[in-house]
Protein backbone atom coordinates (compact mmCIF):
# COMPACT_ATOMS: atom_id res chain seq x y z
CA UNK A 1 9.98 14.44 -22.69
CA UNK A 2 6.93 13.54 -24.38
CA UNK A 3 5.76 11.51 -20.95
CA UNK A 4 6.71 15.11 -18.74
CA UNK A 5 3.99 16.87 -21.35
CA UNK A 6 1.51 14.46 -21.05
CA UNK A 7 1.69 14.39 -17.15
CA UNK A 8 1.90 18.50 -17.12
CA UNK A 9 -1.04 18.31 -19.69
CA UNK A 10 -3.27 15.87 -17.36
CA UNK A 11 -2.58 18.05 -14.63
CA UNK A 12 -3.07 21.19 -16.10
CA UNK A 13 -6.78 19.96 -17.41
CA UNK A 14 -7.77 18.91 -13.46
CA UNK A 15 -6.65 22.24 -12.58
CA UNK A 16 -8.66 24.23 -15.08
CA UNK A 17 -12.14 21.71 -14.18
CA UNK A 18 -10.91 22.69 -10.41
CA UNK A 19 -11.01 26.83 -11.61
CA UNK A 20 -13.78 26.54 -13.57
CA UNK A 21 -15.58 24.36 -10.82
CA UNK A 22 -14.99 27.44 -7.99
CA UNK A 23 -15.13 29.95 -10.13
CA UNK A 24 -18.14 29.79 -11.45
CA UNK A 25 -19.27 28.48 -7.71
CA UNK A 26 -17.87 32.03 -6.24
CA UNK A 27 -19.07 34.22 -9.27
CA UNK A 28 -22.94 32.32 -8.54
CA UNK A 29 -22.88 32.95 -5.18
CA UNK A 30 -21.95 36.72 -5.52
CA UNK A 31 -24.39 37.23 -8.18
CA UNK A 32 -27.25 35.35 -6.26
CA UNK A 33 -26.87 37.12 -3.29
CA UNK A 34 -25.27 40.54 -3.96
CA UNK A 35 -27.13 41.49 -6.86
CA UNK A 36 -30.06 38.91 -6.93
CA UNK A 37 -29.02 37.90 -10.33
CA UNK A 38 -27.56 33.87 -10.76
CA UNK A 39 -26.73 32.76 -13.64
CA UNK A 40 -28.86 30.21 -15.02
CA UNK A 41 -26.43 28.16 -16.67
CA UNK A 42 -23.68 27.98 -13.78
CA UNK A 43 -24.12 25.29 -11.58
CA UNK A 44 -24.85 22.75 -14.77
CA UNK A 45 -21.44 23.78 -16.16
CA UNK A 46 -20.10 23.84 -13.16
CA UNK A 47 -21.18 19.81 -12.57
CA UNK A 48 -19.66 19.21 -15.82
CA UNK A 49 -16.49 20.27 -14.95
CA UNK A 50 -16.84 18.13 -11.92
CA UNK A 51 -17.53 15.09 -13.89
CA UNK A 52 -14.34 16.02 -16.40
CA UNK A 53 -12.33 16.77 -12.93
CA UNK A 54 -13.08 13.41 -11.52
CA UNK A 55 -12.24 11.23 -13.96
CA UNK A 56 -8.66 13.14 -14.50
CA UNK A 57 -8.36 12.87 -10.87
CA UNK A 58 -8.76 9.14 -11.22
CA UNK A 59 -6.05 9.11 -13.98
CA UNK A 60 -3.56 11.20 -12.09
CA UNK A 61 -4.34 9.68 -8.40
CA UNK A 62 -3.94 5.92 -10.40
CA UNK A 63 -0.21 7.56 -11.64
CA UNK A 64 0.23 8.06 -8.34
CA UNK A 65 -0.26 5.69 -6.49
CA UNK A 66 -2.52 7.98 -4.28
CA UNK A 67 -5.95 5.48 -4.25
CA UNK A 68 -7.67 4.66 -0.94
CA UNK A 69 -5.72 1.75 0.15
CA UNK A 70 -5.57 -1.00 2.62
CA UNK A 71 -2.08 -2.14 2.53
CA UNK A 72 -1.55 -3.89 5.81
CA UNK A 73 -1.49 -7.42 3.94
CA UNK A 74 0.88 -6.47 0.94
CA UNK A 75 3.05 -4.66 3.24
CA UNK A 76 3.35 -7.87 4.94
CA UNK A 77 4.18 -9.61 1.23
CA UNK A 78 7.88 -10.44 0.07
CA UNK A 79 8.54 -7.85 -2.18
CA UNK A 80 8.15 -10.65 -5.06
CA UNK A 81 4.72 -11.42 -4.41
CA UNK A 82 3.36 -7.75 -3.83
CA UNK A 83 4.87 -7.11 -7.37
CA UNK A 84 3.09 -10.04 -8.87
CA UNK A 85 -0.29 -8.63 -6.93
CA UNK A 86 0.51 -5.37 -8.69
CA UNK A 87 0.64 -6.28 -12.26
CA UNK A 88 -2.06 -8.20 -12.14
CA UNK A 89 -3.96 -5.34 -10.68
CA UNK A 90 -2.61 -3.58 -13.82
CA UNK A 91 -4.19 -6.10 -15.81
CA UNK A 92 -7.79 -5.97 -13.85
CA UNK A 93 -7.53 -1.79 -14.18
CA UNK A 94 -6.62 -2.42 -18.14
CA UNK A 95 -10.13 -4.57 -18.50
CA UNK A 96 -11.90 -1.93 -16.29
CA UNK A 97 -10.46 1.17 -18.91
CA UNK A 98 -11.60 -1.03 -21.38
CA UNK A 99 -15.25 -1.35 -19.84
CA UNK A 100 -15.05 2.23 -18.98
CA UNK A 101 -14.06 3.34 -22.99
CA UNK A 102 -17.09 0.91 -24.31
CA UNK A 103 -19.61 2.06 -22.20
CA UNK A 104 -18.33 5.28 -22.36
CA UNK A 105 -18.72 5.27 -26.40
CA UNK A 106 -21.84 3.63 -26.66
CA UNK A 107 -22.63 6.82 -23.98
CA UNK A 108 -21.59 9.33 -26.51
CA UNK A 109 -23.04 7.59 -29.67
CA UNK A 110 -26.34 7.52 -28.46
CA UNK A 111 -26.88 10.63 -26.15
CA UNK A 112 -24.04 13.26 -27.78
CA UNK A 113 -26.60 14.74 -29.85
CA UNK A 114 -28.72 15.73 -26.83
CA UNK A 115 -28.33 19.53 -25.74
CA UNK A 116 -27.89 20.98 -22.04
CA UNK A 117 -30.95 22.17 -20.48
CA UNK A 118 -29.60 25.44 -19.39
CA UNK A 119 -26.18 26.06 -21.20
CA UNK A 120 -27.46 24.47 -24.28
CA UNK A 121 -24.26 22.99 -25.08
CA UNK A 122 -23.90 19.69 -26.74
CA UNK A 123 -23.85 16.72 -24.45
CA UNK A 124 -20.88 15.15 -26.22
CA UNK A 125 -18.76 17.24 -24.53
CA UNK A 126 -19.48 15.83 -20.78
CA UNK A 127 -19.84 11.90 -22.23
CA UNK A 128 -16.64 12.04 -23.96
CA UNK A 129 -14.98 12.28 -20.61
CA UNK A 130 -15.67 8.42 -20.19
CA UNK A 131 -13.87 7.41 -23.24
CA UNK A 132 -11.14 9.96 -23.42
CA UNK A 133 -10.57 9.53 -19.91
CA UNK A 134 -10.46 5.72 -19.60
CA UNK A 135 -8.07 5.58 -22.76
CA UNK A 136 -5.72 7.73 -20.26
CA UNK A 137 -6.26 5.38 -17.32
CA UNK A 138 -5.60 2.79 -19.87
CA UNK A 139 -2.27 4.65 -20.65
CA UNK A 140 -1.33 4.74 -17.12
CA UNK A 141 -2.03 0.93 -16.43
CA UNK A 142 0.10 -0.39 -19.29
CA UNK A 143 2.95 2.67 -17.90
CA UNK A 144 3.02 1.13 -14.70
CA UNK A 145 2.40 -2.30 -15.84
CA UNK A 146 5.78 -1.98 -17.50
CA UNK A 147 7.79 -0.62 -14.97
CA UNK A 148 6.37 -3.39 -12.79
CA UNK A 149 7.02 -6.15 -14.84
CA UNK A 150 10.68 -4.65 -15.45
CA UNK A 151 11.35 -4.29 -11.93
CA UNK A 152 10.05 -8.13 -11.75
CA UNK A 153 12.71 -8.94 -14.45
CA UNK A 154 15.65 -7.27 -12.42
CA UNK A 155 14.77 -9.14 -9.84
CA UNK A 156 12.30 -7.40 -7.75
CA UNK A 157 14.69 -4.83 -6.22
CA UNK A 158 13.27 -1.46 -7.26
């Protein structure tokens, strides 16, 4: 239950970056060219929901399964071995959440307090995507890194 929020939640957030993304794209464009008006603001906010959008993609696509991948090799694998590959890719995308959330703090802690040029909103807001975001890719690793590793146990037949 609590797994079916979280996973309607993630969703629902790349879908409002998505809305906010073309909305504000098609409400620029109609001002800028209809009434020769833009707003000022809208293409920086508009970027920041991009940056917020791609990092939830990154979560949800990693859920997924859905990455750019060549799978030629472990397709060729005994099922065995291409489960051992994929928890240890687990492990490798655990370290790189872990990069992701330390950088991604340090990013916050030092240039949060810094304002938007044209929105004037606080910077935090866009940099805490990195940390809040890689704890959720970290999330997703250690999901799948159990359902691996249990499918491993049973004998590799899942």
């Amino acid at each position: 239950m609590i797994l079916r929020v979280y996973d309607s939640l993630t969703t629902g957030f790349l879908a409002l970056s998505g809305a906010v993304m073309f909305g504000l794209a098609i409400v620029n464009a109609l001002l800028r060219y209809v009434f020769n008006m833009p707003l000022v603001w809208g293409e920086e906010i508009s970027r920041y929901a991009m940056v917020w959008g791609t990092l939830i993609g990154v979560v949800i696509a990693y859920r997924l399964g859905q990455h750019v991948a060549i799978t030629l090799l472990v397709d060729a694998l005994p099922r065995r071995t291409m489960l051992i590959l994929r928890i240890a890719s687990h492990v490798l995308t655990l370290l790189t959440a872990f990069i992701l959330f330390w950088s991604g703090r340090a990013m916050v802690a030092t240039l949060g307090g810094i304002f938007a040029p044209s929105s004037d909103i606080p910077m935090i807001w866009v940099y805490a995507a990195f940390p809040i975001c890689a704890v959720m890719l970290g999330f997703e690793a250690l999901r799948l890194l159990v359902r691996d590793i249990r499918t491993l146990a049973a004998g590799g037949a899942g």
